[in-house]
Protein backbone atom coordinates (compact mmCIF):
# COMPACT_ATOMS: atom_id res chain seq x y z
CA UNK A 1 17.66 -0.61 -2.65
CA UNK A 2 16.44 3.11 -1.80
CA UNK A 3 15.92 6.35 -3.30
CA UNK A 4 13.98 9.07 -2.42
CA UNK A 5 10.89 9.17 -4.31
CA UNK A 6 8.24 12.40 -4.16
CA UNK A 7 9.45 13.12 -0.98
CA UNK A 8 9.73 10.01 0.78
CA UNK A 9 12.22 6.90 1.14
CA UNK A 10 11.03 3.94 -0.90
CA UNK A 11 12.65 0.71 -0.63
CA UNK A 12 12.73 -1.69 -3.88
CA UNK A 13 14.15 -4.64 -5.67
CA UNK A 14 15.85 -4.53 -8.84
CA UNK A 15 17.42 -7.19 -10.32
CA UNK A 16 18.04 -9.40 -13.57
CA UNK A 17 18.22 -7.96 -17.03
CA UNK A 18 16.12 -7.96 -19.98
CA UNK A 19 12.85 -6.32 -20.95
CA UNK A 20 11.39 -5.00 -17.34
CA UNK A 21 8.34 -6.26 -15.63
CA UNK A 22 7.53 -4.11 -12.70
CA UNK A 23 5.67 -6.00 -9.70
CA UNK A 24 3.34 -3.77 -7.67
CA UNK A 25 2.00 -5.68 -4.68
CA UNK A 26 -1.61 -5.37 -2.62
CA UNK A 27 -2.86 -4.27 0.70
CA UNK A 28 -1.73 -4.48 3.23
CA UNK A 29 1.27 -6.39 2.01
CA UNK A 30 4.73 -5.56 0.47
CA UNK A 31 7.16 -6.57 -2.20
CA UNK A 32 8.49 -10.32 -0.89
CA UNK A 33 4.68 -11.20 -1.76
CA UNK A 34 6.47 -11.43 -5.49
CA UNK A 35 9.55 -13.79 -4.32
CA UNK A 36 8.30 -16.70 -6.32
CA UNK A 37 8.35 -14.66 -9.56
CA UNK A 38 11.36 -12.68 -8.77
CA UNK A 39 13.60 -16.21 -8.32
CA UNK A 40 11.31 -17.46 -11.83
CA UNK A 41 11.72 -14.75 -14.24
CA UNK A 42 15.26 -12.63 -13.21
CA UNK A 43 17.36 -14.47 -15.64
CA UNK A 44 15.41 -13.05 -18.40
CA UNK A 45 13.75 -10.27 -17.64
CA UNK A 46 14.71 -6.94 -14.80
CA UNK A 47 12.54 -7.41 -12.01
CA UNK A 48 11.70 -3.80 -10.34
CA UNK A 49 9.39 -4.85 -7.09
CA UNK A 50 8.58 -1.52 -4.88
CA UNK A 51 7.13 -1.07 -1.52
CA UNK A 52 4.46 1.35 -1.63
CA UNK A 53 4.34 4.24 -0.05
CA UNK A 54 3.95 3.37 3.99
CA UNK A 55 3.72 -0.35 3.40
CA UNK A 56 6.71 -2.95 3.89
CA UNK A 57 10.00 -0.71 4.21
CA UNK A 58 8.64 2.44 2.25
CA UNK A 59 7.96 5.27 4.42
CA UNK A 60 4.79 6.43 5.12
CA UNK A 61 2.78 9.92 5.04
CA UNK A 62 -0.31 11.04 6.73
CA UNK A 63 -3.55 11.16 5.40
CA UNK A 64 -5.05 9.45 2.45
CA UNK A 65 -2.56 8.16 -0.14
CA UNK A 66 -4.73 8.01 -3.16
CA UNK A 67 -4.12 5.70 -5.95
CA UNK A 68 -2.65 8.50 -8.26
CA UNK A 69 -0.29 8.96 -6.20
CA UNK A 70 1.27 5.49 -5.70
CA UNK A 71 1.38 5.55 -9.57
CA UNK A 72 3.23 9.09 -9.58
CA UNK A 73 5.84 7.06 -7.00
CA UNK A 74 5.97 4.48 -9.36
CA UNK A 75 6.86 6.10 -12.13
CA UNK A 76 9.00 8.35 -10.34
CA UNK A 77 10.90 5.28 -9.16
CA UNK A 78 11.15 4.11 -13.15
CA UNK A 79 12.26 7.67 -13.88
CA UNK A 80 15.29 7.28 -11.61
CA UNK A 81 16.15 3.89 -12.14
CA UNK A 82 16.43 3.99 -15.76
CA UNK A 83 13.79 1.74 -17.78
CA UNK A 84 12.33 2.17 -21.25
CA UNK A 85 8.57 0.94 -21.51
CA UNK A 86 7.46 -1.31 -19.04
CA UNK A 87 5.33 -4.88 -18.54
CA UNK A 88 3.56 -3.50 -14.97
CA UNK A 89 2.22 -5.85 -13.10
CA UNK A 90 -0.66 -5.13 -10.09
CA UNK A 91 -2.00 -7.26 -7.59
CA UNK A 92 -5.14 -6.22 -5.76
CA UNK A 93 -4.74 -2.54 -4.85
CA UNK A 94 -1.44 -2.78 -6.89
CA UNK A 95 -4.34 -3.26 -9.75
CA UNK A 96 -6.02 -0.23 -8.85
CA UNK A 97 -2.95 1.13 -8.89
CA UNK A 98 -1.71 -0.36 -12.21
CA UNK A 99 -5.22 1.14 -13.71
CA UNK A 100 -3.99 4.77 -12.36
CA UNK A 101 -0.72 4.40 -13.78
CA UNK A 102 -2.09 3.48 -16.75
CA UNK A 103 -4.63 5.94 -17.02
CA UNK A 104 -1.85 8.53 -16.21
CA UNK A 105 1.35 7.30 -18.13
CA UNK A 106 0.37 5.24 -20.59
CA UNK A 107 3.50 5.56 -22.98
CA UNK A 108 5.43 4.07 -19.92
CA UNK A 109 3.49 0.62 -20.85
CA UNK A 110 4.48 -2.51 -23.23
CA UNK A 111 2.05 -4.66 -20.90
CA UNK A 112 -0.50 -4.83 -18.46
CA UNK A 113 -1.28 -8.08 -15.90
CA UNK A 114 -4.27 -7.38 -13.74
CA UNK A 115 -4.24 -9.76 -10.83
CA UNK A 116 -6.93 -10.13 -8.86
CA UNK A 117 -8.24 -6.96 -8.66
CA UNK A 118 -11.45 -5.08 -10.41
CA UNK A 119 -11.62 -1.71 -12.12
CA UNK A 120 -15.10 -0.27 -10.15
CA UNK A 121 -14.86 2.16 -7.04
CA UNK A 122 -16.06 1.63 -3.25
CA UNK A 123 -19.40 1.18 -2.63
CA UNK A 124 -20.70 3.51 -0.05
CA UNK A 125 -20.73 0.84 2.31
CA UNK A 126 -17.35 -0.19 2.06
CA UNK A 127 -15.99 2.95 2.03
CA UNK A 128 -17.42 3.61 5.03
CA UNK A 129 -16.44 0.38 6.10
CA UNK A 130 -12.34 1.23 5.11
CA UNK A 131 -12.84 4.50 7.42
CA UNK A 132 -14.19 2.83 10.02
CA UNK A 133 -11.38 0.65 9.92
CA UNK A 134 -8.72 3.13 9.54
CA UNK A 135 -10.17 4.74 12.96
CA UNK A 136 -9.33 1.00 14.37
CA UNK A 137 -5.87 0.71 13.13
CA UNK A 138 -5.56 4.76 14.43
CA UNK A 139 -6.80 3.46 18.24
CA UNK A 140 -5.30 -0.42 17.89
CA UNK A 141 -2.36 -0.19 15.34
CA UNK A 142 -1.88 -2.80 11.93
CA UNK A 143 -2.73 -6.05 13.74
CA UNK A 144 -6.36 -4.87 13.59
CA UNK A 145 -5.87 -5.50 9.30
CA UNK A 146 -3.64 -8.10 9.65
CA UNK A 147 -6.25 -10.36 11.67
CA UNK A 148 -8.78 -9.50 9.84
CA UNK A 149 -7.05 -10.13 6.14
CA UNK A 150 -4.41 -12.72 6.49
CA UNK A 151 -6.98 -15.77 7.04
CA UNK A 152 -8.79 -14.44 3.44
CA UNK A 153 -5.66 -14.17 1.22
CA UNK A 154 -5.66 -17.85 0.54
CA UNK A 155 -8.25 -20.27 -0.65
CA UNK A 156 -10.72 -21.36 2.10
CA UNK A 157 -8.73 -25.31 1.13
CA UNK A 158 -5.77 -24.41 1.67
CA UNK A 159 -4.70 -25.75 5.10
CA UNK A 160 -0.78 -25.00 5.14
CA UNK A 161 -0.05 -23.51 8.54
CA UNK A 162 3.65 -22.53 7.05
CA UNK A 163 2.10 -20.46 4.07
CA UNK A 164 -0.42 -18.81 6.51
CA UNK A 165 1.87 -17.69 8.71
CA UNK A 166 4.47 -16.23 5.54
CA UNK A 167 0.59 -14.42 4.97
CA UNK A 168 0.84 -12.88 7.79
CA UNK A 169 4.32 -12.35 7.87
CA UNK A 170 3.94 -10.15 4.23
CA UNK A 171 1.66 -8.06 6.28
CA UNK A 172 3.13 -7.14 9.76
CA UNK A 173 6.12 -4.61 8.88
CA UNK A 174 3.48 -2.16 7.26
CA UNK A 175 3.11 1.00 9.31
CA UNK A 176 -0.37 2.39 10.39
CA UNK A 177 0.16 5.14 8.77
CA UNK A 178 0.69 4.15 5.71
CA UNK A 179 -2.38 1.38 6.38
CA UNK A 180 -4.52 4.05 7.14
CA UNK A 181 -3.55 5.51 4.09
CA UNK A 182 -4.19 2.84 1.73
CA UNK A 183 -7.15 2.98 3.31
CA UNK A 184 -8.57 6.07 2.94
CA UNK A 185 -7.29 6.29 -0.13
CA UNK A 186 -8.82 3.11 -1.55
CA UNK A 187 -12.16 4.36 -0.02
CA UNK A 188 -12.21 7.58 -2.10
CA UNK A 189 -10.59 6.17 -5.83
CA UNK A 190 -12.39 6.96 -8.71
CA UNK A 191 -14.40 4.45 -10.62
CA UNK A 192 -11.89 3.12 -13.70
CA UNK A 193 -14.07 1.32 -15.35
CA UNK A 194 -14.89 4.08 -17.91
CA UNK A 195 -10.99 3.64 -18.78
CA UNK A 196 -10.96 0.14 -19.72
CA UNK A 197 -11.70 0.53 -23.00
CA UNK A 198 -8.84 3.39 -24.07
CA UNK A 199 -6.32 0.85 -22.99
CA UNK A 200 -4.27 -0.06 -26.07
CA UNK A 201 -1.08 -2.43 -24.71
CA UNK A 202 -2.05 -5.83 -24.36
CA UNK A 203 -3.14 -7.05 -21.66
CA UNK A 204 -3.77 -10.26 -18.92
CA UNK A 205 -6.03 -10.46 -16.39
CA UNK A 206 -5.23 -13.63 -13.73
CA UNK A 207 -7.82 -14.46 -10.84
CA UNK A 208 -7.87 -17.76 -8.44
CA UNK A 209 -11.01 -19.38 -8.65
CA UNK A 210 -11.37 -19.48 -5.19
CA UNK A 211 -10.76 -15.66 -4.30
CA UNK A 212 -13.34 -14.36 -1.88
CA UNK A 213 -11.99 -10.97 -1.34
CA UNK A 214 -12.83 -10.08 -5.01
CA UNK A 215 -14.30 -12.63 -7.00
CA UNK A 216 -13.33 -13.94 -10.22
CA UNK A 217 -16.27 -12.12 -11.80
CA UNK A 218 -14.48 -9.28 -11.51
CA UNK A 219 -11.91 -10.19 -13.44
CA UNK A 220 -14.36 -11.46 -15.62
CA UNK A 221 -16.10 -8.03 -16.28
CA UNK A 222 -12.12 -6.52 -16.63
CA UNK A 223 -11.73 -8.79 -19.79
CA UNK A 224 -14.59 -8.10 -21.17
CA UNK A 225 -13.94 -4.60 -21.34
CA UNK A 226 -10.22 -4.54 -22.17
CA UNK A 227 -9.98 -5.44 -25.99
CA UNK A 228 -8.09 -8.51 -26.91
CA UNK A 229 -7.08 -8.97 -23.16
CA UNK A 230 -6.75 -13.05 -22.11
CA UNK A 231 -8.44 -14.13 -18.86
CA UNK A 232 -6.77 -16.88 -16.77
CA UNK A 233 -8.38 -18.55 -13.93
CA UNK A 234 -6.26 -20.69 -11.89
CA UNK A 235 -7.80 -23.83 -9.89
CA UNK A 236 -7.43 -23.78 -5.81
CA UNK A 237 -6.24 -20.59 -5.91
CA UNK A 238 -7.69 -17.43 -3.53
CA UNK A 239 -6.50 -13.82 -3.28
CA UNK A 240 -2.77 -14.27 -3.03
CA UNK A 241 -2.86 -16.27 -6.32
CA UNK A 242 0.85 -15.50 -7.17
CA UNK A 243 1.76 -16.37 -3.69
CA UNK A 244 -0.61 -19.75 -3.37
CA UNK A 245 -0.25 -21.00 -6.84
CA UNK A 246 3.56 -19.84 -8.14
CA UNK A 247 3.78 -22.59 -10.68
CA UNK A 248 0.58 -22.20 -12.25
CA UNK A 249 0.90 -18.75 -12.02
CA UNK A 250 4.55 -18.32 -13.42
CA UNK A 251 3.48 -20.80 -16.30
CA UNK A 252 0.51 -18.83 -17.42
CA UNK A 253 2.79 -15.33 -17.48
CA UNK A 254 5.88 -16.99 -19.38
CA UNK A 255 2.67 -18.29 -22.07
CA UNK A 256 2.01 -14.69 -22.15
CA UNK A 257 5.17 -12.61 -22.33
CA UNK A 258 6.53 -15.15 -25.01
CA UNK A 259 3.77 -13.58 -27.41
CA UNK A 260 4.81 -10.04 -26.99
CA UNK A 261 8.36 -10.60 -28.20
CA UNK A 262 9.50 -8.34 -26.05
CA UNK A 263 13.18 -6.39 -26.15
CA UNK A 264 15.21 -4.92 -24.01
C-alpha cells in the first residue's frame, strides 16, 4: 500500500484485524525483515509494517533524516490509516525511532517492544564514523553498507548461506539517499536515555544473546530504566533476532501481549 506521507510516498503493509501492533524495522533494512511476525500474529491482531523514509520502497529525501522525523511519518501514516492506540514495535534504529515517537506522541501508545536497540546517542567516534560512511555510500552507492552490515546481522554461529543471503536481500532496494540519511541522522540523535523513565505504557525489551552490533547490555541498561518493563534474551540469536530466531521470538511477544488484554 501507499500514501503520501509529509511529503513523500511511503510504501506499507496493513493487514489482519484486531488491536494494532505497528512494526518499525532497522538500518539499512525494510519492512519484509517482519515477514515471520506478519504471517504469526495477522489473524489476531492489524499488522501496520512501514518502510521508512528512503529505505525499502519509501522514497527518499536529501540530507539528514533525523529520528523525529521518521516518528512524525509514522504517526502521520497512523493518522491516515485509521488506528486507535497502538502496540509499536522498533528494531534497531526502528528503536531509536520507537523512543522518538514515544517521546513525541505518547497517547498514540498501548505498548512498547524495544528490540535490539539502546536509548544513548553516538559517541563522537561513531558519529564521525556514520559521516564518514555516508561520504562512501555518496562516492560508491548502498553496497558500501550492505557489505559492511549484512555479515553482522546474524549470530557469528549461524552458518545458513540461504538466511544470509535473505540478509542481504532486506538491505539492497534501499536508496543512498535515504542511507545517507539514516545516517546522518542517526549520527546527530539526541541522547534518550533521560526519557526512559517518563515512559508509562508497558513495555518489552528483546535482545539475542549473541548481538554484536549492540550488545545485550544495552538492553540490559533499557530495562533497568523503564519501570516494570520485562527483559528477554533469546539464545543463538544476533542483531536480526526477529529474523534469526522467529519462533522464539513470536513466543516471547504472544507471552507478552496476552497480559495486556488488549482491544480493538
Amino acid at each position: 500500500m501507499n500514501a503520501n506521507v509529509n511529503g513523500m510516498n511511503m510504501v506499507y503493509t496493513d493487514e489482519g484485524s484486531g488491536p494494532t501492533l505497528v512494526l518499525i524495522h532497522g538500518f539499512p533494512l525494510n519492512r519484509a525483515t517482519w515477514q515471520k511476525q506478519l504471517d504469526a500474529f495477522r489473524a489476531s491482531y492489524r499488522i501496520i509494517a512501514p518502510d521508512l523514509r528512503g529505505l525499502g520502497e519509501s522514497e527518499a529525501g536529501s540530507g539528514a533524516i533525523t529520528m523525529a522525523q521518521f516518528a512524525e511519518d509514522t504517526h502521520e501514516l497512523l493518522k491516515q490509516v485509521g488506528t486507535s492506540p497502538v502496540v509499536l514495535v522498533g528494531h534497531s534504529m526502528g528503536g531509536y525511532v520507537a523512543l522518538a515517537f514515544a517521546h513525541q506522541f505518547p497517547q498514540m501508545l498501548h505498548g512498547l517492544v524495544l528490540v535490539a536497540t539502546r536509548s544513548g546517542n553516538d559517541t563522537p567516534e561513531a558519529a564521525a564514523a556514520r559521516r564518514s560512511t555516508a561520504d562512501k555510500v555518496r562516492a560508491e552507492g548502498s553496497k558500501v553498507v550492505v557489505d559492511a552490515m549484512a555479515t553482522k546481522m546474524l549470530s557469528p554461529n549461524n552458518s545458513d548461506p540461504e538466511m544470509a543471503e535473505q540478509v542481504r536481500g532486506f538491505m539492497a532496494p534501499s536508496k543512498p539517499e535515504g542511507v545517507i540519511g539514516a545516517l546522518l541522522g542517526m549520527a546527530e540523535r539526541p541522547d534518550a536515555t533521560d526519557m526512559l523513565a517518563s515512559i508509562k505504557v508497558p513495555t518489552l525489551v528483546v535482545t539475542g544473546a549473541d548481538d554484536t552490533l549492540i550488545p545485550p547490555r544495552e538492553s540490559e541498561k533499557l530495562a533497568e530504566a523503564i519501570r516494570g518493563s520485562s527483559l528477554k534474551v533469546i539464545p543463538d540469536a544476533g542483531h536480526l533476532v526477529a529474523f534469526e530466531r522467529p519462533g522464539a521470538f513470536n513466543r516471547v511477544l504472544t507471552e507478552w501481549l496476552n497480559e495486556l488484554k488488549l482491544t480493538s
